[in-house]
PDB file of N, CA and C in Angstrom:
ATOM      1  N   UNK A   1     -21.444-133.631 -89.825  1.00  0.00           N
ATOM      2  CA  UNK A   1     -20.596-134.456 -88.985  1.00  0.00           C
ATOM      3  C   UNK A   1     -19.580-135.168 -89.869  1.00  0.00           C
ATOM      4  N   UNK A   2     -18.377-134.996 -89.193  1.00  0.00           N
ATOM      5  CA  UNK A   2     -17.332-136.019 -90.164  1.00  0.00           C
ATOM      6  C   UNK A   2     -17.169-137.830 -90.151  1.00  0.00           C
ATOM      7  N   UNK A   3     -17.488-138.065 -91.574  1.00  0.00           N
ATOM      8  CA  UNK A   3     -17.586-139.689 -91.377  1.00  0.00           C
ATOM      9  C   UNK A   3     -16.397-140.348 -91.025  1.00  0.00           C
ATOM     10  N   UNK A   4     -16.592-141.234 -90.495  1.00  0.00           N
ATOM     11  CA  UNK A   4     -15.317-142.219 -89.694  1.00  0.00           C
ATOM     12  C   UNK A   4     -15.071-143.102 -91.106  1.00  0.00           C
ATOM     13  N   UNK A   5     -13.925-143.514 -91.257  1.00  0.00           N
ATOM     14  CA  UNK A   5     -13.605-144.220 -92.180  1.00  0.00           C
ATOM     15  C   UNK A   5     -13.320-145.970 -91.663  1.00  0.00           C
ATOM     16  N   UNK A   6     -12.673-146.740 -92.093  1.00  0.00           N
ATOM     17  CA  UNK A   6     -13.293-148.137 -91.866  1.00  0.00           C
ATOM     18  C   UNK A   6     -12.127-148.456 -90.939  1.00  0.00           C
ATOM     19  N   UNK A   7     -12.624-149.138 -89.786  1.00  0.00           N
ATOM     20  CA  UNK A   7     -12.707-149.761 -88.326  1.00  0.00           C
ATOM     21  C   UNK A   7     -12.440-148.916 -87.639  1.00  0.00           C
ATOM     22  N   UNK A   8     -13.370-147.560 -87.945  1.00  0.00           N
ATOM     23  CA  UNK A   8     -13.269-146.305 -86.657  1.00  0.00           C
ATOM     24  C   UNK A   8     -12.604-145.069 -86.728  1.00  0.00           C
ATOM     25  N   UNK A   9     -11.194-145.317 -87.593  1.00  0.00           N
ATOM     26  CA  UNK A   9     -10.181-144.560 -87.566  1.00  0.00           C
ATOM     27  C   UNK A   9     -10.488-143.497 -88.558  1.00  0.00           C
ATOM     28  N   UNK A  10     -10.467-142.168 -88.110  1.00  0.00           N
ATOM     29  CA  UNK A  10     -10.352-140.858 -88.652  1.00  0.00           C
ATOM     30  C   UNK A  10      -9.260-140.150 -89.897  1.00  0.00           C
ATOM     31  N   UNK A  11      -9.917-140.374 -91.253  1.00  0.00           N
ATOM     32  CA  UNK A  11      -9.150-140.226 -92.257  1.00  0.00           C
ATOM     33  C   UNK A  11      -8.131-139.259 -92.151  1.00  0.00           C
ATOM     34  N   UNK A  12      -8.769-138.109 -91.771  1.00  0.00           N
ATOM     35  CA  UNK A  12      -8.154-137.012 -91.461  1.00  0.00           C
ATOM     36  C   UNK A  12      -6.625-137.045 -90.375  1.00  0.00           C
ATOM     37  N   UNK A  13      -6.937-137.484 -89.786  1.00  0.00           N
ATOM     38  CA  UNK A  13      -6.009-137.996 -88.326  1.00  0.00           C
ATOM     39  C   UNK A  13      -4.909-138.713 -88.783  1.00  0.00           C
ATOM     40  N   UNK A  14      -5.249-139.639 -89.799  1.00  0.00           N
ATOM     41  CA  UNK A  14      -3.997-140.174 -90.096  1.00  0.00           C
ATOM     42  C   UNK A  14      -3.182-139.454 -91.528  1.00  0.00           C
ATOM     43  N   UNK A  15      -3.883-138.488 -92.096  1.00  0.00           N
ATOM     44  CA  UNK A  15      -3.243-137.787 -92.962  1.00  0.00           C
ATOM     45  C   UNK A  15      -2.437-136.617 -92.186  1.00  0.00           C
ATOM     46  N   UNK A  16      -2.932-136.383 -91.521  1.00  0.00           N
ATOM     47  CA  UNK A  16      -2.507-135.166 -89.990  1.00  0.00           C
ATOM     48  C   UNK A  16      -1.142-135.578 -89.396  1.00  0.00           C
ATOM     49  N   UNK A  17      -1.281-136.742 -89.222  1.00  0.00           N
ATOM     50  CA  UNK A  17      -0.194-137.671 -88.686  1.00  0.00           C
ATOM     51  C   UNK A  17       1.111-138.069 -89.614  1.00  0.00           C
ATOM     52  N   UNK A  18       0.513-138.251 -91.064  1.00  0.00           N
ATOM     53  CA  UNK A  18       1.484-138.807 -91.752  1.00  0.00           C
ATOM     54  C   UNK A  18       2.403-137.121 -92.324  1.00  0.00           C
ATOM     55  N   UNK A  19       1.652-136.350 -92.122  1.00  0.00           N
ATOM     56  CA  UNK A  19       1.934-134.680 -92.673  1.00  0.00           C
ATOM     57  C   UNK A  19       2.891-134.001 -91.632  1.00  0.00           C
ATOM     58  N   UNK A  20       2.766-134.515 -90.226  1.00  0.00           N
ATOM     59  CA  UNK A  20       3.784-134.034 -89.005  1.00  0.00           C
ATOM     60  C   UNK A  20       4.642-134.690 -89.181  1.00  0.00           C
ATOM     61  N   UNK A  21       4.442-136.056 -89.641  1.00  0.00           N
ATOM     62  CA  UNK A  21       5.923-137.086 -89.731  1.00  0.00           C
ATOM     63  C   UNK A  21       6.711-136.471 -90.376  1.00  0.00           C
ATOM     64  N   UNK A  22       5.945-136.169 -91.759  1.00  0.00           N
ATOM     65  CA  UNK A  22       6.790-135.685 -93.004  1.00  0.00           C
ATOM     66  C   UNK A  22       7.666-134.357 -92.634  1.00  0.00           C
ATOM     67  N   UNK A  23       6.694-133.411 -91.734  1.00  0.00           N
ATOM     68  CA  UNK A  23       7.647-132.360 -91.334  1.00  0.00           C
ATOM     69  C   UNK A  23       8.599-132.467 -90.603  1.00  0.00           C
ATOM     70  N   UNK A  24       8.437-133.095 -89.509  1.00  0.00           N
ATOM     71  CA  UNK A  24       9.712-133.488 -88.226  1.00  0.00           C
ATOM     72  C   UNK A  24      10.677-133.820 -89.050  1.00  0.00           C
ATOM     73  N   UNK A  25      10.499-135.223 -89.726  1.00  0.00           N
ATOM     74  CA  UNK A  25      11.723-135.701 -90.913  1.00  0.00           C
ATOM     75  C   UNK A  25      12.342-134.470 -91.604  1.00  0.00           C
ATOM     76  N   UNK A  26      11.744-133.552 -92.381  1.00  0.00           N
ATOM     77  CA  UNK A  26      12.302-132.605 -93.463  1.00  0.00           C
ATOM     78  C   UNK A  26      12.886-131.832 -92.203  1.00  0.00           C
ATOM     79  N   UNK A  27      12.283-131.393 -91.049  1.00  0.00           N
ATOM     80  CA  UNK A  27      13.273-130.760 -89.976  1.00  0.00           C
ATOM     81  C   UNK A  27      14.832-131.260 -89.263  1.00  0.00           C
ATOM     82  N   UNK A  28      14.505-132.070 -89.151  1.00  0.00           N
ATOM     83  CA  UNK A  28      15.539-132.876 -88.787  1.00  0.00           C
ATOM     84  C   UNK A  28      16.921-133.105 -90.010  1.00  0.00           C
ATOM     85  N   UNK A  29      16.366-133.510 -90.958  1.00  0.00           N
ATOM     86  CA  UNK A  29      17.078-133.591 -92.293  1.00  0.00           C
ATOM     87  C   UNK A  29      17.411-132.349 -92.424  1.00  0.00           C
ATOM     88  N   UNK A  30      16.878-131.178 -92.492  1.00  0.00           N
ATOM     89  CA  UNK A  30      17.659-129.895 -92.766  1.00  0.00           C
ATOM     90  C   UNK A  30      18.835-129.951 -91.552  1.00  0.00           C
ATOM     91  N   UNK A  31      18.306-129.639 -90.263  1.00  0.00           N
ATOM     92  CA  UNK A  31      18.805-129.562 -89.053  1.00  0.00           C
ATOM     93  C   UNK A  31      20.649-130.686 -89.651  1.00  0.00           C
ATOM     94  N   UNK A  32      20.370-131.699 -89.703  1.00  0.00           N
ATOM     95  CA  UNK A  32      21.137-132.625 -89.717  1.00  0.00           C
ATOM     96  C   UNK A  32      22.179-132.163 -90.889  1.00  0.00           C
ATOM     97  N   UNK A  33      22.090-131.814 -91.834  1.00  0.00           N
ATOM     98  CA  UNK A  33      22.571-131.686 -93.338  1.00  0.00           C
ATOM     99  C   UNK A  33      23.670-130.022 -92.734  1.00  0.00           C
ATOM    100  N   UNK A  34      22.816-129.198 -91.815  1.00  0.00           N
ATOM    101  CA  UNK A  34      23.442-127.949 -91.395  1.00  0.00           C
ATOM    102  C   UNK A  34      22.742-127.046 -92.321  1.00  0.00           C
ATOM    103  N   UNK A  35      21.743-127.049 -92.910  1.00  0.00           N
ATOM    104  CA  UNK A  35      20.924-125.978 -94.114  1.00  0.00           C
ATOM    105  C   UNK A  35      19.628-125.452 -92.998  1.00  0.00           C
ATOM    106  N   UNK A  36      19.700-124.771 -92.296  1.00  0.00           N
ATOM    107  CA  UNK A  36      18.654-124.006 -91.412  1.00  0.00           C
ATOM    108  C   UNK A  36      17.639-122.839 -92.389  1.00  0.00           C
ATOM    109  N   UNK A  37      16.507-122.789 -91.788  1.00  0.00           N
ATOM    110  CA  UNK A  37      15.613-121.869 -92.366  1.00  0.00           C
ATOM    111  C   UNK A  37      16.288-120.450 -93.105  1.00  0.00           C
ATOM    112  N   UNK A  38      17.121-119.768 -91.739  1.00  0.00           N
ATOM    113  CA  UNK A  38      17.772-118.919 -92.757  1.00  0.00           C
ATOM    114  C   UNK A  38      18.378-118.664 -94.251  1.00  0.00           C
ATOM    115  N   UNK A  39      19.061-120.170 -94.172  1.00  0.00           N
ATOM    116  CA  UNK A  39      19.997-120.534 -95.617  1.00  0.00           C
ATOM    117  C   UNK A  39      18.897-120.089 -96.938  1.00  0.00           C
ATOM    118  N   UNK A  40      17.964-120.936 -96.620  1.00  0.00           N
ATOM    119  CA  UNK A  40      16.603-120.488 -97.772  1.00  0.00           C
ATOM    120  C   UNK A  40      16.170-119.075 -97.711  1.00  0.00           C
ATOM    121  N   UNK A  41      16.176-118.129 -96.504  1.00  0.00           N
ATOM    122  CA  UNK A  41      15.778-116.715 -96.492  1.00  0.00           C
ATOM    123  C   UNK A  41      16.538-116.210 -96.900  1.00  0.00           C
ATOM    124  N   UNK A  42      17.760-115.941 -96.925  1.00  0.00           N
ATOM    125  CA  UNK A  42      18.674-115.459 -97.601  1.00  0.00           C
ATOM    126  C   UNK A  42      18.880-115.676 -99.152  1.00  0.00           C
ATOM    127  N   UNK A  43      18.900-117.135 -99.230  1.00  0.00           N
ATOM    128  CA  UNK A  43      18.714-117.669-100.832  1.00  0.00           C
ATOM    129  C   UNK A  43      17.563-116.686-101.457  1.00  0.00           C
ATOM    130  N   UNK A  44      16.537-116.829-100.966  1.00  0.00           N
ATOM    131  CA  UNK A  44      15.382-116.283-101.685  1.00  0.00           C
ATOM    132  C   UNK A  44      15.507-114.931-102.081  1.00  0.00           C
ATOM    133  N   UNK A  45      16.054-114.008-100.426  1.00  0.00           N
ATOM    134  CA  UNK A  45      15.923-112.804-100.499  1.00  0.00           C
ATOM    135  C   UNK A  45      17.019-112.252-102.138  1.00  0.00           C
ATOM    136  N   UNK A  46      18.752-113.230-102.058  1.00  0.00           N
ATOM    137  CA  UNK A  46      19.091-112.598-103.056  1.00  0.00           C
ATOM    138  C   UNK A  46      18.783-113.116-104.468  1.00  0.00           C
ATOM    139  N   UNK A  47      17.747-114.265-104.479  1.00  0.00           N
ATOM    140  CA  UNK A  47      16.735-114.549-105.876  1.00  0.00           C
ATOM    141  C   UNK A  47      16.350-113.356-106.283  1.00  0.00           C
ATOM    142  N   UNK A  48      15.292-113.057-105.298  1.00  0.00           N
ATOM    143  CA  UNK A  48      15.083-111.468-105.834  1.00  0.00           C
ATOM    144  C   UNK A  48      15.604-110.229-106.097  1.00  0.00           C
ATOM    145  N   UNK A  49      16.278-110.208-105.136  1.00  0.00           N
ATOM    146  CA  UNK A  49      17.222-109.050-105.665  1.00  0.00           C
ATOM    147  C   UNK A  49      17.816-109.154-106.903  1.00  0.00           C
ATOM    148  N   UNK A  50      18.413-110.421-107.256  1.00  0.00           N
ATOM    149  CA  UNK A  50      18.812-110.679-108.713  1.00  0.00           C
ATOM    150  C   UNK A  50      17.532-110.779-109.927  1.00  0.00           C
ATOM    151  N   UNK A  51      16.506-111.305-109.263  1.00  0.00           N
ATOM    152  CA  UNK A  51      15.008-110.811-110.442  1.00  0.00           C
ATOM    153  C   UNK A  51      14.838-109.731-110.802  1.00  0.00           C
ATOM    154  N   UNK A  52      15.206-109.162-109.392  1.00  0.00           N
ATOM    155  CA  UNK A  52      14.714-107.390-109.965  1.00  0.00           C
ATOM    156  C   UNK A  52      15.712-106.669-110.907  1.00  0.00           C
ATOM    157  N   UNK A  53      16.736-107.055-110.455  1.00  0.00           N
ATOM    158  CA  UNK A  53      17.942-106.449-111.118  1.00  0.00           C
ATOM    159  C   UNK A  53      17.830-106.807-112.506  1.00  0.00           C
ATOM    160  N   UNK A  54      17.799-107.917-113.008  1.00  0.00           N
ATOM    161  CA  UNK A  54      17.681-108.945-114.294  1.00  0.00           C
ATOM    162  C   UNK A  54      16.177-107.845-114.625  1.00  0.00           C
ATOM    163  N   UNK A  55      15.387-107.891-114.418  1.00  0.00           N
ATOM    164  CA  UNK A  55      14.473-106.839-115.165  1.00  0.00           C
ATOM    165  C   UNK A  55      14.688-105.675-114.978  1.00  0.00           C
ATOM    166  N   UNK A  56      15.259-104.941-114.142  1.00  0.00           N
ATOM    167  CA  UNK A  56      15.321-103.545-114.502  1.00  0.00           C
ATOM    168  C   UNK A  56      16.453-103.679-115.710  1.00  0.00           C
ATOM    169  N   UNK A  57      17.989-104.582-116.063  1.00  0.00           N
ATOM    170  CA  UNK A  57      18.641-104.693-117.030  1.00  0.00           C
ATOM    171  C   UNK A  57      18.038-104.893-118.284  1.00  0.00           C
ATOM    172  N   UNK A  58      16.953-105.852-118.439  1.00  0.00           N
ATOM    173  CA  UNK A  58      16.477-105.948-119.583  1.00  0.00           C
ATOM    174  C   UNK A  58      15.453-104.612-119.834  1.00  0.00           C
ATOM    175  N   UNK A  59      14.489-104.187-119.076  1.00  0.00           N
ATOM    176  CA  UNK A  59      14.105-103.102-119.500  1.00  0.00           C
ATOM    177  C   UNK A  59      14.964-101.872-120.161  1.00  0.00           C
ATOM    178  N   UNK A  60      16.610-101.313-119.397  1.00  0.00           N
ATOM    179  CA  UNK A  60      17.105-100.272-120.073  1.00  0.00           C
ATOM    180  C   UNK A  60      17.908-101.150-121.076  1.00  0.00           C
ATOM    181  N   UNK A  61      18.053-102.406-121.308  1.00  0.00           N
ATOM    182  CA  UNK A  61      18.283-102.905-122.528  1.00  0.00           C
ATOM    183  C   UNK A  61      17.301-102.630-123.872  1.00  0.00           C
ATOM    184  N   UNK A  62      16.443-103.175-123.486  1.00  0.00           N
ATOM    185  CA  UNK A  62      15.489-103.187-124.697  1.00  0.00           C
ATOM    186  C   UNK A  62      14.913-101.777-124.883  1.00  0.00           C
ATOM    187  N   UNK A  63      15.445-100.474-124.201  1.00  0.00           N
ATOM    188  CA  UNK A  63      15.061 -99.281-124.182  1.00  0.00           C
ATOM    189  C   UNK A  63      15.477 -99.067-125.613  1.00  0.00           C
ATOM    190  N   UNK A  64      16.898 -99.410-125.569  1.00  0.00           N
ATOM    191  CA  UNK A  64      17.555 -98.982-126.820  1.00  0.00           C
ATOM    192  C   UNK A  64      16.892 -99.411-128.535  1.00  0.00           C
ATOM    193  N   UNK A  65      16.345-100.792-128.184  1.00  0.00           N
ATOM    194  CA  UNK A  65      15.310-101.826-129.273  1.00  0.00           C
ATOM    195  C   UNK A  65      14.600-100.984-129.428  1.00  0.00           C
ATOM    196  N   UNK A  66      13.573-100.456-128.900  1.00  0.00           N
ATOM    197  CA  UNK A  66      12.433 -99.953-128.927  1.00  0.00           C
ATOM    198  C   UNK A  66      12.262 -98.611-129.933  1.00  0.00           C
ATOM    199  N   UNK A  67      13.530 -97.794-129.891  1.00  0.00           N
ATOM    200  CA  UNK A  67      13.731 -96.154-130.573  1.00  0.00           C
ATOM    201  C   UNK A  67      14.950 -96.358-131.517  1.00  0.00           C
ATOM    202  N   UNK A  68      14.674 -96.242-132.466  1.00  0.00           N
ATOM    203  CA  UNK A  68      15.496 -96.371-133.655  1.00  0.00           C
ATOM    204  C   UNK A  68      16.305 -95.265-133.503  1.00  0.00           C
ATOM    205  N   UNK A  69      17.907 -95.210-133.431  1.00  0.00           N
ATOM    206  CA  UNK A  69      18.647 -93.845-133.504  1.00  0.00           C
ATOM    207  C   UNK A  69      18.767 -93.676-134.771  1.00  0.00           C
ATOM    208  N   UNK A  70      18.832 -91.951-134.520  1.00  0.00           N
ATOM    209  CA  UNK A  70      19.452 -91.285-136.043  1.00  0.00           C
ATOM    210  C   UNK A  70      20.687 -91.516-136.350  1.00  0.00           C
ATOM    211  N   UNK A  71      21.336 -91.988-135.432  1.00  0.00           N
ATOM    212  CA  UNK A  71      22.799 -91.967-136.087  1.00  0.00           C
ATOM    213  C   UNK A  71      23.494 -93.447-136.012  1.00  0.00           C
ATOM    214  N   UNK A  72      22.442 -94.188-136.743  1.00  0.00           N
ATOM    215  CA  UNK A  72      22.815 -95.281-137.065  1.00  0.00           C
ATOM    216  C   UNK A  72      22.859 -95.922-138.384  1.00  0.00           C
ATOM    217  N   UNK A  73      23.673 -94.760-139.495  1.00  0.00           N
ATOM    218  CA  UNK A  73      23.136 -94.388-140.711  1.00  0.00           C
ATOM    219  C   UNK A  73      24.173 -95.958-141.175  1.00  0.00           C
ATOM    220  N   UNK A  74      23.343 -96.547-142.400  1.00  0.00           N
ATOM    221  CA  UNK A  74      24.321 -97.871-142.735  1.00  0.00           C
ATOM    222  C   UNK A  74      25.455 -97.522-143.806  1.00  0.00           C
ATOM    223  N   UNK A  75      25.818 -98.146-143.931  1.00  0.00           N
ATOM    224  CA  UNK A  75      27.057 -98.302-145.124  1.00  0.00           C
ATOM    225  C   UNK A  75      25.763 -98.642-146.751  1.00  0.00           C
ATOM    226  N   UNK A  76      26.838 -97.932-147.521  1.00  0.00           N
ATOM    227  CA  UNK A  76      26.403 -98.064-148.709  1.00  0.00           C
ATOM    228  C   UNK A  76      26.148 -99.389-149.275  1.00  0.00           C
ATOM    229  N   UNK A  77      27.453-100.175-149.131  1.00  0.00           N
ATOM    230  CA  UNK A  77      27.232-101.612-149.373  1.00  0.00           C
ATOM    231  C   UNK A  77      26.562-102.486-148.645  1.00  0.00           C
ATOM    232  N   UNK A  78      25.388-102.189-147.626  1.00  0.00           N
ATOM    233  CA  UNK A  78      24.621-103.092-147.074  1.00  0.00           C
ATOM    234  C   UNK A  78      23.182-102.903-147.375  1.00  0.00           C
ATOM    235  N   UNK A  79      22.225-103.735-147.166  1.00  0.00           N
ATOM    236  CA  UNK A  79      21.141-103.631-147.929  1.00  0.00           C
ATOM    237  C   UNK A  79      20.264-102.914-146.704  1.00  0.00           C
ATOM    238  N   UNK A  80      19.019-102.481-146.841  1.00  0.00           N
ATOM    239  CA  UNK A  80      18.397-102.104-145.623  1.00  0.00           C
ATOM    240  C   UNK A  80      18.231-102.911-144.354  1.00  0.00           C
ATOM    241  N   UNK A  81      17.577-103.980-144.990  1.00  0.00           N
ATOM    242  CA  UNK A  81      16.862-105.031-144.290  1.00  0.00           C
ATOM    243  C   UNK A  81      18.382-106.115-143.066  1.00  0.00           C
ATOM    244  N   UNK A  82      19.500-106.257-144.115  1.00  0.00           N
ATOM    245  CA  UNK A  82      20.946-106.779-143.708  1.00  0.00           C
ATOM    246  C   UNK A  82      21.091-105.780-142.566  1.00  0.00           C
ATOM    247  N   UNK A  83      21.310-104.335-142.385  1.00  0.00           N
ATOM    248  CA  UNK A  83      21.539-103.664-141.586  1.00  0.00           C
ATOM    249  C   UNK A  83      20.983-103.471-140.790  1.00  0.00           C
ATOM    250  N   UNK A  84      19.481-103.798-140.673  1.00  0.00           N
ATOM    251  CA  UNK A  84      18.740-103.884-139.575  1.00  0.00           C
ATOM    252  C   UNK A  84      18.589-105.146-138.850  1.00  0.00           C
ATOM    253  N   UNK A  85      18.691-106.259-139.651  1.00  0.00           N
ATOM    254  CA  UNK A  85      19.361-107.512-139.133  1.00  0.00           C
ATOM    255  C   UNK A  85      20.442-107.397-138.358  1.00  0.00           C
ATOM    256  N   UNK A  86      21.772-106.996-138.587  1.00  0.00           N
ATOM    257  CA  UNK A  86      22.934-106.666-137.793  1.00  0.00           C
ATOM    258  C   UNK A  86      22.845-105.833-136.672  1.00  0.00           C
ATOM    259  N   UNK A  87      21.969-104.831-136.579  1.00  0.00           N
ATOM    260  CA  UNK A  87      21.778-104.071-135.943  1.00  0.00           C
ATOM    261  C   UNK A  87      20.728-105.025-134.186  1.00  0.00           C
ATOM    262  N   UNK A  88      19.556-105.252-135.506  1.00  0.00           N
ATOM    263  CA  UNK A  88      18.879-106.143-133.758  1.00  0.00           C
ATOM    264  C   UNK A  88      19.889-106.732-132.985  1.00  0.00           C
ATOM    265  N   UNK A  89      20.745-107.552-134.144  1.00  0.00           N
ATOM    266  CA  UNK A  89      21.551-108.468-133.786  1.00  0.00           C
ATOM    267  C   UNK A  89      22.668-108.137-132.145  1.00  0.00           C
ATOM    268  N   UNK A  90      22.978-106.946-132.920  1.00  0.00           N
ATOM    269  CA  UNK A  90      23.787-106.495-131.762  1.00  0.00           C
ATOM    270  C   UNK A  90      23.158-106.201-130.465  1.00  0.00           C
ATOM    271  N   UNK A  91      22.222-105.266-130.668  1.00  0.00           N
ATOM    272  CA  UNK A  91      21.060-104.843-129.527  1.00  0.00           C
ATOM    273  C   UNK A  91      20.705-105.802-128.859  1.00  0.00           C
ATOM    274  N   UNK A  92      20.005-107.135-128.969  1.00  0.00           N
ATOM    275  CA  UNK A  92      19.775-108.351-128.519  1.00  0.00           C
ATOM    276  C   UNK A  92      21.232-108.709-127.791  1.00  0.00           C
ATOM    277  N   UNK A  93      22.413-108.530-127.721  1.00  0.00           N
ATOM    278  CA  UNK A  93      23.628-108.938-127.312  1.00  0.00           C
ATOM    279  C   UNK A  93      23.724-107.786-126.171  1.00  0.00           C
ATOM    280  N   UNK A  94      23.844-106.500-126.347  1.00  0.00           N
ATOM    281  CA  UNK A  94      23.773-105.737-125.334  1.00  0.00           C
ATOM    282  C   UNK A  94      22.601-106.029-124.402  1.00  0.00           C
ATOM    283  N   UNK A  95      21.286-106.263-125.035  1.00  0.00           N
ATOM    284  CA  UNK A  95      20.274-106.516-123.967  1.00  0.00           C
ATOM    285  C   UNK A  95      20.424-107.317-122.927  1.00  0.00           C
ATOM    286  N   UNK A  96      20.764-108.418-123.462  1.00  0.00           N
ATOM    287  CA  UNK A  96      21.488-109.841-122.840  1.00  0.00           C
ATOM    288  C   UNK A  96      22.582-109.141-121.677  1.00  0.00           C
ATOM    289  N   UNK A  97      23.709-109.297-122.592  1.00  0.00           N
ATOM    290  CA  UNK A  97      25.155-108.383-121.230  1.00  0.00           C
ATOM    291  C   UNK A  97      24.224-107.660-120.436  1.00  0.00           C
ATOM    292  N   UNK A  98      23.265-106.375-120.545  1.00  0.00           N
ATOM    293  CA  UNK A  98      22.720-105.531-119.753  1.00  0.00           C
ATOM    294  C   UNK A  98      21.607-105.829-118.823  1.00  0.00           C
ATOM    295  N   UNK A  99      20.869-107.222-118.653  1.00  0.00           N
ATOM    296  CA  UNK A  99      20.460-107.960-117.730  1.00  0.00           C
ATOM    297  C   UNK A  99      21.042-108.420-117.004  1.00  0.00           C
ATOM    298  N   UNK A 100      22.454-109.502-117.849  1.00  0.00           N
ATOM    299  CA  UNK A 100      23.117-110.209-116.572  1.00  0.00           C
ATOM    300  C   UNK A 100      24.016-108.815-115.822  1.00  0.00           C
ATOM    301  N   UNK A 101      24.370-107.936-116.394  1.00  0.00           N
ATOM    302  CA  UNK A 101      25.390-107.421-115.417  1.00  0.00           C
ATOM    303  C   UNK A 101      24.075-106.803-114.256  1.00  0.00           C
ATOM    304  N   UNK A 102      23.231-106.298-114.914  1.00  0.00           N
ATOM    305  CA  UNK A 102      22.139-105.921-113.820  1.00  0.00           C
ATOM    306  C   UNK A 102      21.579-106.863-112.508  1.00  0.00           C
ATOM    307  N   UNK A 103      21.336-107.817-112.922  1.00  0.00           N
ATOM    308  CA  UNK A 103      21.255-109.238-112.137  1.00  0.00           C
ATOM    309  C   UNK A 103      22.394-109.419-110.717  1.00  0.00           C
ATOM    310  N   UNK A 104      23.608-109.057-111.719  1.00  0.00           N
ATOM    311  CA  UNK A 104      24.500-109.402-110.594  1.00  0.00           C
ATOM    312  C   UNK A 104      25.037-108.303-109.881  1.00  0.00           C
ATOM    313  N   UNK A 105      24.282-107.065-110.038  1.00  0.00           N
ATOM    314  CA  UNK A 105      24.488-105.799-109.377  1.00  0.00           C
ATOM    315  C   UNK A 105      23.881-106.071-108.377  1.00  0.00           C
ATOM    316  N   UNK A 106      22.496-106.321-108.755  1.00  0.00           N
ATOM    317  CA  UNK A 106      21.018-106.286-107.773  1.00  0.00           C
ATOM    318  C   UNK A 106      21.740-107.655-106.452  1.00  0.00           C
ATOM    319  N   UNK A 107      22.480-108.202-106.781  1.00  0.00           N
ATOM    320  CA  UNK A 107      22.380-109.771-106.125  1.00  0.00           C
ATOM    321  C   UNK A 107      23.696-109.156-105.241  1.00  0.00           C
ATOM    322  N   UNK A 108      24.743-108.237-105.844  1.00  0.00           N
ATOM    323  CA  UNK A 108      25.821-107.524-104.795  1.00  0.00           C
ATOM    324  C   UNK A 108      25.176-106.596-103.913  1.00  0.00           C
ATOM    325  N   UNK A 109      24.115-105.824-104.771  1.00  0.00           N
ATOM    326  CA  UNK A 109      23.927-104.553-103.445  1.00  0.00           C
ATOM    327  C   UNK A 109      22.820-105.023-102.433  1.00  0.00           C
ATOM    328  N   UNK A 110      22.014-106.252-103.007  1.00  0.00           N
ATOM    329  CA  UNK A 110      21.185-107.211-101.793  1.00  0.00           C
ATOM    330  C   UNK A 110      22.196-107.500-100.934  1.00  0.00           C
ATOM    331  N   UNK A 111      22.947-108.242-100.878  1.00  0.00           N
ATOM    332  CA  UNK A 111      24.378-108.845-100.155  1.00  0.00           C
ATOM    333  C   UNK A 111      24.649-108.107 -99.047  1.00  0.00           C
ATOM    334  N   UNK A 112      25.169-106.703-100.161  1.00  0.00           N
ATOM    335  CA  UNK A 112      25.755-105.577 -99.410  1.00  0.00           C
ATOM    336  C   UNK A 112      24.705-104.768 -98.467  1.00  0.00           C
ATOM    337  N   UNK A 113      23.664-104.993 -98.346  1.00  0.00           N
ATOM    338  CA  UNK A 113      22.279-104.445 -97.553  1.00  0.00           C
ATOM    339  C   UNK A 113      21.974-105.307 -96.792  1.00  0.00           C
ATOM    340  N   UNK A 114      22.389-106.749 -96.954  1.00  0.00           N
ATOM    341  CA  UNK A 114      22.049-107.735 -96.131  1.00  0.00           C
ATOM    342  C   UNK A 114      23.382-108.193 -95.005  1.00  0.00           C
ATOM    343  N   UNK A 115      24.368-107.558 -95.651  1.00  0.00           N
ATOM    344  CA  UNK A 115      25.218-107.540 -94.810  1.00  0.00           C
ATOM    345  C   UNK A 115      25.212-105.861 -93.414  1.00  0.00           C
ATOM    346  N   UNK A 116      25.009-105.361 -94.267  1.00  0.00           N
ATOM    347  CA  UNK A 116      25.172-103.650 -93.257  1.00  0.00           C
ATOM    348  C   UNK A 116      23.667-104.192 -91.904  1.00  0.00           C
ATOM    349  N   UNK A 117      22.614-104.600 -92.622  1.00  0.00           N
ATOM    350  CA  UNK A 117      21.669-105.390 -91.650  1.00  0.00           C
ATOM    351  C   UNK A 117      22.051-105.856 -90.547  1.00  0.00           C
ATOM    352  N   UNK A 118      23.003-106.994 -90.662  1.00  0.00           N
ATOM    353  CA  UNK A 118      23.415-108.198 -89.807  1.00  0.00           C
ATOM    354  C   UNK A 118      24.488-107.783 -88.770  1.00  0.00           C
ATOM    355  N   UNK A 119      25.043-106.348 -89.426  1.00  0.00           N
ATOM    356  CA  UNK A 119      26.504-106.074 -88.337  1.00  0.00           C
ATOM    357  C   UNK A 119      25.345-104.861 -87.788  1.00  0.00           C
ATOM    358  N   UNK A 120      24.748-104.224 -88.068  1.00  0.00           N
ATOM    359  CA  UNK A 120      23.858-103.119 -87.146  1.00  0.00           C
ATOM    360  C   UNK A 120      23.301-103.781 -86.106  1.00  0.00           C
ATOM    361  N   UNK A 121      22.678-104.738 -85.943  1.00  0.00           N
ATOM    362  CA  UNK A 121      21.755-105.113 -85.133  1.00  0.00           C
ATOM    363  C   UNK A 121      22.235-106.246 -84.296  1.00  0.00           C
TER     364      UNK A 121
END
């Protein structure tokens, strides 16, 4: 059985109570501001689309990290270790560019899927 808390009143009930307040308010406040449920479904949906994109970029980024090419023979005047320094160096820079441009592919062709959606139906 659930215990009554002191002069009768049901702990629960008034946390119940203070938890609907809180929602009506955050409803209203969205409602009021003009930011409706959708605004966040959409937000979210092209979060992800840009997550996914941002990792599939870094994955065929760091494809290149991973397999040393043959024809990345150095100059005489650089030391091994210098040239492989320069070398991450660069790779780490393409990896980078090759996430964000991926990111913002994934976040156009969400858009563009979320738009062909909205005029079909």
């Amino acid at each position: 059985m659930l215990s009554v808390g002191p002069g009768g009143a049901n702990p629960f009930c008034s946390l119940g109570r203070a938890l609907l307040t809180l929602a009506i308010w955050q409803d209203s406040c969205c409602v009021a501001a003009g930011i409706g449920v959708m605004t966040y479904f959409i937000g979210g949906y092209l979060l992800l689309c840009a997550a996914l994109g941002g990792a599939w970029g870094w994955y065929r980024g760091t494809r290149r990290l991973r397999w040393r090419s043959p024809h990345s023979d150095r100059p005489d005047d650089v030391s091994p270790a210098e040239h492989w320094r320069q070398r991450v160096a660069v790779l780490r820079r393409q990896r980078t560019l090759a996430t964000v441009a991926y990111a913002a592919i994934g976040t156009a062709l969400g858009l563009a899927l979320l738009i062909f959606l909205a005029h079909r139906v």
